[in-house]
N, C-alpha and C. Protein backbone atom coordinates (compact mmCIF):
# COMPACT_ATOMS: atom_id res chain seq x y z
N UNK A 1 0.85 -1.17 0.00
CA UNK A 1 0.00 0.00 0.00
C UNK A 1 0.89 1.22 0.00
N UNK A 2 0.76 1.85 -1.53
CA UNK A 2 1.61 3.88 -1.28
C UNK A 2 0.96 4.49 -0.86
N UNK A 3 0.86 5.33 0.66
CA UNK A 3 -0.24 5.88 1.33
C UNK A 3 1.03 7.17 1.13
N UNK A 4 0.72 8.28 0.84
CA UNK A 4 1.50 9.19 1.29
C UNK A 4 1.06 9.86 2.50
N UNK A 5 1.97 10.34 3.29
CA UNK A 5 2.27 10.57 4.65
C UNK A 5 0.86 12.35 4.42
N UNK A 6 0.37 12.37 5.28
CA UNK A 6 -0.40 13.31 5.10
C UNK A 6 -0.65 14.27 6.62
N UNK A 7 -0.28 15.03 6.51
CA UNK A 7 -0.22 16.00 7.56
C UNK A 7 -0.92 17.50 7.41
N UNK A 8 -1.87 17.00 6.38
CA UNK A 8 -3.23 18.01 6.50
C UNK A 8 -4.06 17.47 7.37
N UNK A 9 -4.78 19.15 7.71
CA UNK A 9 -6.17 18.70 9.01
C UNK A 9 -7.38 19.06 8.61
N UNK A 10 -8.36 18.90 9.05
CA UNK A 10 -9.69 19.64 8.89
C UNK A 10 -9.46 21.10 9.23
N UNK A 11 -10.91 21.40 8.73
CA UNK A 11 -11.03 22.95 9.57
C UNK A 11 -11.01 23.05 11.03
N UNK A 12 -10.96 22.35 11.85
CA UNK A 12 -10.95 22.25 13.19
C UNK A 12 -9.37 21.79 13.41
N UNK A 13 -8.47 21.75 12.51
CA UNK A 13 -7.10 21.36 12.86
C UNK A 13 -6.88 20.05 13.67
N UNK A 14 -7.57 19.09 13.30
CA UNK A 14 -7.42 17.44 13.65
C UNK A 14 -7.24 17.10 12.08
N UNK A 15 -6.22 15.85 12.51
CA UNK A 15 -5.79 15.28 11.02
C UNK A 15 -7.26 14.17 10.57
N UNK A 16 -6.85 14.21 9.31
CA UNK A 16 -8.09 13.37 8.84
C UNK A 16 -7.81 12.33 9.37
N UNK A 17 -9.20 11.42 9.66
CA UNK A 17 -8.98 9.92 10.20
C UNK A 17 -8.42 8.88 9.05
N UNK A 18 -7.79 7.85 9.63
CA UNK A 18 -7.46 6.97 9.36
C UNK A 18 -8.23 6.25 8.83
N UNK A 19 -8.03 5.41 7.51
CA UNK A 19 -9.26 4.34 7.54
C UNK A 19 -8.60 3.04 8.11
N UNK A 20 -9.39 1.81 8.16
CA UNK A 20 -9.27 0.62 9.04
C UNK A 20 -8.28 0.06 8.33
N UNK A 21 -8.14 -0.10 6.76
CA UNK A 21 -6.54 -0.35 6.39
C UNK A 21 -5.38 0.46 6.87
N UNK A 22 -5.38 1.69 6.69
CA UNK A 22 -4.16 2.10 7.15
C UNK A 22 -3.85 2.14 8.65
N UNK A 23 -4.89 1.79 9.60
CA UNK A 23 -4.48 1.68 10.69
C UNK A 23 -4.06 0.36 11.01
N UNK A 24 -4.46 -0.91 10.28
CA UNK A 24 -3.83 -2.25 9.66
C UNK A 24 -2.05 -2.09 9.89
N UNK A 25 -1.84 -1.07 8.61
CA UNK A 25 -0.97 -0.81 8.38
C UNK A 25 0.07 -0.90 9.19
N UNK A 26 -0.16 0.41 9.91
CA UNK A 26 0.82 0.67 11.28
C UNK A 26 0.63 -0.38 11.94
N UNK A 27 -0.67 -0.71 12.91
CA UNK A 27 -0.60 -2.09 13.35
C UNK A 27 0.74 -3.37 12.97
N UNK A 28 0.38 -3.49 11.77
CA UNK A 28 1.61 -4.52 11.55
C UNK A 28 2.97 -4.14 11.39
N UNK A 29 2.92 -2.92 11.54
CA UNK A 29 4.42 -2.34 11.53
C UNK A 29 5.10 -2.18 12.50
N UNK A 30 3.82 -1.88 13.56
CA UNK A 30 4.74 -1.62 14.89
C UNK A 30 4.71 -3.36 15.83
N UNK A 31 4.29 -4.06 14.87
CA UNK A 31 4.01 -5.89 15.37
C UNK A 31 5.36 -6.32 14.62
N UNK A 32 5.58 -5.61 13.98
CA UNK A 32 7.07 -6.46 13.38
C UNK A 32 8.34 -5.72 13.87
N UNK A 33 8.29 -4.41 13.84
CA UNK A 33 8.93 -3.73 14.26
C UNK A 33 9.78 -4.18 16.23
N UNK A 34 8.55 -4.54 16.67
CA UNK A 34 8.47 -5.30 18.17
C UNK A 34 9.02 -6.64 17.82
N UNK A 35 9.05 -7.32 16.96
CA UNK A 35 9.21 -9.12 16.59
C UNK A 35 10.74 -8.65 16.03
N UNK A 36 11.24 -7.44 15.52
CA UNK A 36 12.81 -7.38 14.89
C UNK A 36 13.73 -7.52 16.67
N UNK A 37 12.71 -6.21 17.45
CA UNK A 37 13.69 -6.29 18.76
C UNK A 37 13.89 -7.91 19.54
N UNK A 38 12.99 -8.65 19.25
CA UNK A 38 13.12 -9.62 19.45
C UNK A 38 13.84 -10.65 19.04
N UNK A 39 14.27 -10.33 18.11
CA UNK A 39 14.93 -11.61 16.84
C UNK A 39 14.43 -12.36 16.25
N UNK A 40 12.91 -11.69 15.96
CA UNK A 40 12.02 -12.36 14.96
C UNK A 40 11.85 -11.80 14.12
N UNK A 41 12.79 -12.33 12.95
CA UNK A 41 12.20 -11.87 11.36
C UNK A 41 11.69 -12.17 10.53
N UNK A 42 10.83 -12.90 11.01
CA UNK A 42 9.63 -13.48 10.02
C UNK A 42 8.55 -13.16 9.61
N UNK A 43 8.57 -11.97 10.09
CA UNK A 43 7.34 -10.70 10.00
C UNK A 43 7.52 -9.81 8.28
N UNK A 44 7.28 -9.98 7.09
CA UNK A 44 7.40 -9.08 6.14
C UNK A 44 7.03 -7.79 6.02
N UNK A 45 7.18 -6.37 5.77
CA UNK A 45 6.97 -5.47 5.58
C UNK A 45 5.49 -5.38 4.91
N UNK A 46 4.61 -4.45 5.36
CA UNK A 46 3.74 -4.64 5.20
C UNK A 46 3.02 -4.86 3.24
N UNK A 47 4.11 -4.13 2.95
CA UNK A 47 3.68 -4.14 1.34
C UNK A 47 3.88 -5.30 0.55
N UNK A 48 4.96 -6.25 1.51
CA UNK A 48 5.64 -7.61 1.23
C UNK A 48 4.46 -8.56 1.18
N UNK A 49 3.91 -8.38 2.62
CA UNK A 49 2.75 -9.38 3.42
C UNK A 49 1.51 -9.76 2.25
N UNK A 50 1.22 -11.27 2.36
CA UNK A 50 0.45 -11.37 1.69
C UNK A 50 -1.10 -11.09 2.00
N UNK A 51 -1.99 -11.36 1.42
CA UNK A 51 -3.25 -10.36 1.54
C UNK A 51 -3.78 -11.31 2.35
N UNK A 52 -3.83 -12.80 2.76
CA UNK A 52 -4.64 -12.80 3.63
C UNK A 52 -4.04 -12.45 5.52
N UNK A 53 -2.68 -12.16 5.42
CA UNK A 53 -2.26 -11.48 6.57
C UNK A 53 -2.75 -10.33 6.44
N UNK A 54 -2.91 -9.34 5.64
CA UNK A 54 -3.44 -8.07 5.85
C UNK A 54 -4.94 -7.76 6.32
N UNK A 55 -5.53 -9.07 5.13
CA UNK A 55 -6.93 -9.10 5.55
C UNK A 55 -7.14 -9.23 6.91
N UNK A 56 -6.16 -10.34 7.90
CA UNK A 56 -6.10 -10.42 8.93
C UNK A 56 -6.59 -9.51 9.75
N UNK A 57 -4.98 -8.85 9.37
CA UNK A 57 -5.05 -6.90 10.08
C UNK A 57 -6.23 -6.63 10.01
N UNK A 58 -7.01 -6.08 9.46
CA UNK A 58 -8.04 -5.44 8.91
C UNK A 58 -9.08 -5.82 9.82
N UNK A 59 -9.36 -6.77 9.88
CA UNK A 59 -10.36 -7.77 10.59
C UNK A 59 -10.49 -7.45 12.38
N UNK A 60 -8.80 -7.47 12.40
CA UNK A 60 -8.42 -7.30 13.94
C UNK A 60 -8.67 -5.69 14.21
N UNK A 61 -8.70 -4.59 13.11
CA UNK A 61 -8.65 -3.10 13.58
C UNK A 61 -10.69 -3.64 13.35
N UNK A 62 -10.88 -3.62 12.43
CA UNK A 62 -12.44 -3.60 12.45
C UNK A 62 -12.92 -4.00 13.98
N UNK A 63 -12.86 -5.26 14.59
CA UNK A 63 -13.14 -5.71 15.69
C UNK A 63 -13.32 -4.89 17.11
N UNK A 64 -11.80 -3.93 16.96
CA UNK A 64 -11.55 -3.17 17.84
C UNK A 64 -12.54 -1.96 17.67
N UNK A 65 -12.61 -1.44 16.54
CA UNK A 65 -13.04 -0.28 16.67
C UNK A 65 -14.78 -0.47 16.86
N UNK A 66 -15.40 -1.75 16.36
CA UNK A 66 -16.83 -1.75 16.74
C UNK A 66 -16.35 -2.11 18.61
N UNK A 67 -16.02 -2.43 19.05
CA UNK A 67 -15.36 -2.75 20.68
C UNK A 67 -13.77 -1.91 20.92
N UNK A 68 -14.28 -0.87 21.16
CA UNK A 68 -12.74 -0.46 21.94
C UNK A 68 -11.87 -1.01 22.95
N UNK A 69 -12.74 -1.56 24.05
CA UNK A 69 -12.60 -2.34 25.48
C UNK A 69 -11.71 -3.55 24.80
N UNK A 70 -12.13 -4.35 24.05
CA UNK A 70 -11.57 -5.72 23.70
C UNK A 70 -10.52 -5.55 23.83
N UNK A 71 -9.87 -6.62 25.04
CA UNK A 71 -8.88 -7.01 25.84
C UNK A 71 -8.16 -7.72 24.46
N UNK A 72 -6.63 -7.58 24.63
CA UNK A 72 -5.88 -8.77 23.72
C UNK A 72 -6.23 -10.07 24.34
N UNK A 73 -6.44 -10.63 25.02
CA UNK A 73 -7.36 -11.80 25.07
C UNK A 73 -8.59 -12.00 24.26
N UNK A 74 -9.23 -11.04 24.21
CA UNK A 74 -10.22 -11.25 23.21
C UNK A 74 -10.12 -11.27 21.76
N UNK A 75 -8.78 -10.56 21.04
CA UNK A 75 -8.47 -10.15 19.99
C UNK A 75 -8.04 -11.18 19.86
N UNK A 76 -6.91 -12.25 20.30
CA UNK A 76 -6.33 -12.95 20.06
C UNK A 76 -7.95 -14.64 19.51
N UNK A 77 -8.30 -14.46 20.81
CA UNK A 77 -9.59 -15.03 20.63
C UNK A 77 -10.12 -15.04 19.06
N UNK A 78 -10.35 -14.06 18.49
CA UNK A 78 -11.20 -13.48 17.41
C UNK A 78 -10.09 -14.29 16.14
N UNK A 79 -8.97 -13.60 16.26
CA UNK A 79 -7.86 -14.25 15.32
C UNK A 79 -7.92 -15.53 15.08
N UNK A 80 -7.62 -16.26 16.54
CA UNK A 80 -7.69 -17.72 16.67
C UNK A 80 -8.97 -18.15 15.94
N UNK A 81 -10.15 -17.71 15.67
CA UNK A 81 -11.26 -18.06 15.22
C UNK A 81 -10.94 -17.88 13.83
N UNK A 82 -10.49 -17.16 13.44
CA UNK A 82 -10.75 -16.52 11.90
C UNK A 82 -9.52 -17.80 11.36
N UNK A 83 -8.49 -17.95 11.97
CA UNK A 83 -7.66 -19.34 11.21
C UNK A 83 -8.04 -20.16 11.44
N UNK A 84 -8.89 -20.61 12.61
CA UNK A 84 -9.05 -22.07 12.66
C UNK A 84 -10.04 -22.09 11.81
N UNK A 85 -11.19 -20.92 11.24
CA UNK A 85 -12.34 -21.58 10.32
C UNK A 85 -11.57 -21.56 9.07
N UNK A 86 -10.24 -21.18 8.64
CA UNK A 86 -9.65 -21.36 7.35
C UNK A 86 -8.87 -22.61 7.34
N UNK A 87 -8.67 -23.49 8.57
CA UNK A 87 -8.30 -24.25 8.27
C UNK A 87 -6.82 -24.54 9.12
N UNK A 88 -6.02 -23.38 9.45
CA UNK A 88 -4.86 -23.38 10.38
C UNK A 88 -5.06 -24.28 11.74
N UNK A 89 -3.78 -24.82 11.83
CA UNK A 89 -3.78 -25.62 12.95
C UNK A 89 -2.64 -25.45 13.96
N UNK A 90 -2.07 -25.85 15.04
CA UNK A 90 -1.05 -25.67 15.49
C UNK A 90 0.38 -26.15 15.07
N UNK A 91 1.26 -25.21 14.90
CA UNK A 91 2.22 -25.70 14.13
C UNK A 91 3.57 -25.12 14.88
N UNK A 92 4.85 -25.83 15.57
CA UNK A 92 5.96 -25.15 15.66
C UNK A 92 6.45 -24.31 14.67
N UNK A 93 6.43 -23.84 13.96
CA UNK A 93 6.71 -23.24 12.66
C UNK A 93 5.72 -22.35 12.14
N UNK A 94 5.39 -21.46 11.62
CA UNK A 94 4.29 -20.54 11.10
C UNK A 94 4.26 -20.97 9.46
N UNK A 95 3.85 -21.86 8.98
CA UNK A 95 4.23 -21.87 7.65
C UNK A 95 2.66 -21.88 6.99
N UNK A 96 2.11 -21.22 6.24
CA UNK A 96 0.80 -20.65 5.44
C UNK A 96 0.92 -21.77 3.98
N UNK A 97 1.90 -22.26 3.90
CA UNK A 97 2.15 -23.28 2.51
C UNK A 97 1.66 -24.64 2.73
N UNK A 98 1.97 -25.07 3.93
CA UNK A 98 1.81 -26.52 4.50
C UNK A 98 0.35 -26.56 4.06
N UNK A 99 0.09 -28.30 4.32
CA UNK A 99 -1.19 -28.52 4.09
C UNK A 99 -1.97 -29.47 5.44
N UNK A 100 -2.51 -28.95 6.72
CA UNK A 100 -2.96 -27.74 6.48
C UNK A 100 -2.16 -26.53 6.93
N UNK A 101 -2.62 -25.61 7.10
CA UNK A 101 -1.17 -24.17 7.21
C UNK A 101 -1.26 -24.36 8.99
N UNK A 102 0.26 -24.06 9.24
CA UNK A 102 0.73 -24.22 10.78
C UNK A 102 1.12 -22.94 11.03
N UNK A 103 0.58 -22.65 12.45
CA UNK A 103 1.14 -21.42 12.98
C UNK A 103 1.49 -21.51 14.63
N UNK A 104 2.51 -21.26 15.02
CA UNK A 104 2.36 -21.34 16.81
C UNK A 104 2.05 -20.94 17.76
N UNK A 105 0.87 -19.55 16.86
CA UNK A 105 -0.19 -18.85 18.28
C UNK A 105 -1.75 -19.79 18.02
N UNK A 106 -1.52 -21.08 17.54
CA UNK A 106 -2.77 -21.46 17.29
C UNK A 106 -3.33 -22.01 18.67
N UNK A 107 -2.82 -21.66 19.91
CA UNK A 107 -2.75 -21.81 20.92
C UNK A 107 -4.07 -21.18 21.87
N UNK A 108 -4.53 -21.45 22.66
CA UNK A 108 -5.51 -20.77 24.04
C UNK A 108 -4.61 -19.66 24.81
N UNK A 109 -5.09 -18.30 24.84
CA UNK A 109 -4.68 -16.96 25.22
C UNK A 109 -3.37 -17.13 26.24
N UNK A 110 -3.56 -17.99 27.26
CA UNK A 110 -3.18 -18.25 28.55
C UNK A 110 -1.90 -19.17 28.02
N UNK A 111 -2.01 -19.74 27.21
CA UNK A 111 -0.98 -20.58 26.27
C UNK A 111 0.18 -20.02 26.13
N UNK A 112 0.20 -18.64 24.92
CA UNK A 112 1.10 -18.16 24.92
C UNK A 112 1.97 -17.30 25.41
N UNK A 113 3.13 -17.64 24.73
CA UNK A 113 4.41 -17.02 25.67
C UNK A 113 4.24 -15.44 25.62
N UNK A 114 4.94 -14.43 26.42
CA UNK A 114 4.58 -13.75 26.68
C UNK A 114 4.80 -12.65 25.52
N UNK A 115 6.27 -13.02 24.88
CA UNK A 115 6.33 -12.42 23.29
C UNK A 115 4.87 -11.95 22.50
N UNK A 116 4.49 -13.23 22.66
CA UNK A 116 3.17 -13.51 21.77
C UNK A 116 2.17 -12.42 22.21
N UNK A 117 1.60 -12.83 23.89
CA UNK A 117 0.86 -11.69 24.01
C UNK A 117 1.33 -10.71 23.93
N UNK A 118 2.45 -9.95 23.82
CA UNK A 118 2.55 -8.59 23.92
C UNK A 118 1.83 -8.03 22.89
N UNK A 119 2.15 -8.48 21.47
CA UNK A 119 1.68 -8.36 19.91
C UNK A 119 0.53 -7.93 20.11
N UNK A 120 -0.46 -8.63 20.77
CA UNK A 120 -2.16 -8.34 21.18
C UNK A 120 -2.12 -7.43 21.75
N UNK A 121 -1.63 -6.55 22.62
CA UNK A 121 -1.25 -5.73 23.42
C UNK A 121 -1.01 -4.21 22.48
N UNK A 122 -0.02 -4.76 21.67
CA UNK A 122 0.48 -3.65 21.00
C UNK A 122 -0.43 -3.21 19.71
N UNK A 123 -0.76 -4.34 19.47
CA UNK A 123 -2.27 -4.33 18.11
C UNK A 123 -3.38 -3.28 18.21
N UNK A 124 -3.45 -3.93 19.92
CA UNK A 124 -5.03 -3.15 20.33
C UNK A 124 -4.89 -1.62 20.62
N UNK A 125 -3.19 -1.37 21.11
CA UNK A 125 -2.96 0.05 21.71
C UNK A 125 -2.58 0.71 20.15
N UNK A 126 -2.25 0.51 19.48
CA UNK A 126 -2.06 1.19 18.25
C UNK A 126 -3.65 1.72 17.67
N UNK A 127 -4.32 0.62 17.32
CA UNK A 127 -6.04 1.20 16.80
C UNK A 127 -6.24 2.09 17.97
N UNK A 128 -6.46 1.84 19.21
CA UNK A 128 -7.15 2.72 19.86
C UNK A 128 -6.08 4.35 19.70
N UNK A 129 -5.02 4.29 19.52
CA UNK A 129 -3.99 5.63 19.41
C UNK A 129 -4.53 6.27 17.64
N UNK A 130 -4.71 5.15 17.14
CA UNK A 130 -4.87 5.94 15.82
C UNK A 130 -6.31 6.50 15.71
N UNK A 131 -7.41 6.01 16.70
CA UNK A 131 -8.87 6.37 16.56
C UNK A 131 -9.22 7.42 18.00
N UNK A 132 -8.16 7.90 18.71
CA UNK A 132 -8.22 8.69 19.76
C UNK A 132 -8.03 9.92 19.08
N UNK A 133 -9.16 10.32 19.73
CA UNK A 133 -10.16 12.36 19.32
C UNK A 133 -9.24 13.20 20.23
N UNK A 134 -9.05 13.51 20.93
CA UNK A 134 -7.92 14.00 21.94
C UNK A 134 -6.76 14.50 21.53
């Protein structure tokens, strides 16, 4: 996605809102960005990422913004739902090629390591920063 950087405001001098892709966007940027400090580079740049990771994104900012409250427990919840009805199963490895596709948050909230939850953490605080009036 070429979004150019936009730092016009309304007449009231608030920047225009975000739509639910580009807050996707950042979302996964600042989720990989967090997974590099870690020594996880298995995260692609968002323009890299294929569309049903983005769709992902998308899904996960939509969620939030009809529910602001939704705990990363719940987000993660929602995720976990949306792969397991595609078919993902638990996998040491994250691989989307396998048959069926393996990932290693295919796990129960309480499951994962704490890496993992942070991501939910950082997912949910990004939408709510990009949809905060203030």
């Amino acid at each position: 996605m070429n979004v150019a950087v936009n730092s016009a405001t309304d007449k009231d001098g608030k920047p225009f809102p975000m739509t639910p892709a580009e807050i996707a966007w950042v979302c996964h940027e600042a989720n990989r960005a967090y997974c590099l400090t870690q020594g996880d580079e298995s995260q692609p740049a968002w323009e890299d990422a294929p569309s049903w990771q983005r769709s992902s994104a998308v899904n996960g900012v939509l969620a939030i913004i009809a529910n602001p409250n939704r705990t990363p427990k719940e987000s993660h919840e929602g995720w976990y739902k949306e792969k397991f009805d595609a078919g993902w199963v638990y996998g040491e490895v994250k691989n989307p090629d396998s048959d069926p596709p393996t990932h290693p948050c295919m796990l129960p909230y309480d499951k994962l390591p704490l890496f993992q939850r942070r991501k939910d953490s950082i997912f949910g605080a990004v939408v709510r920063a990009c949809r905060a009036e203030d």
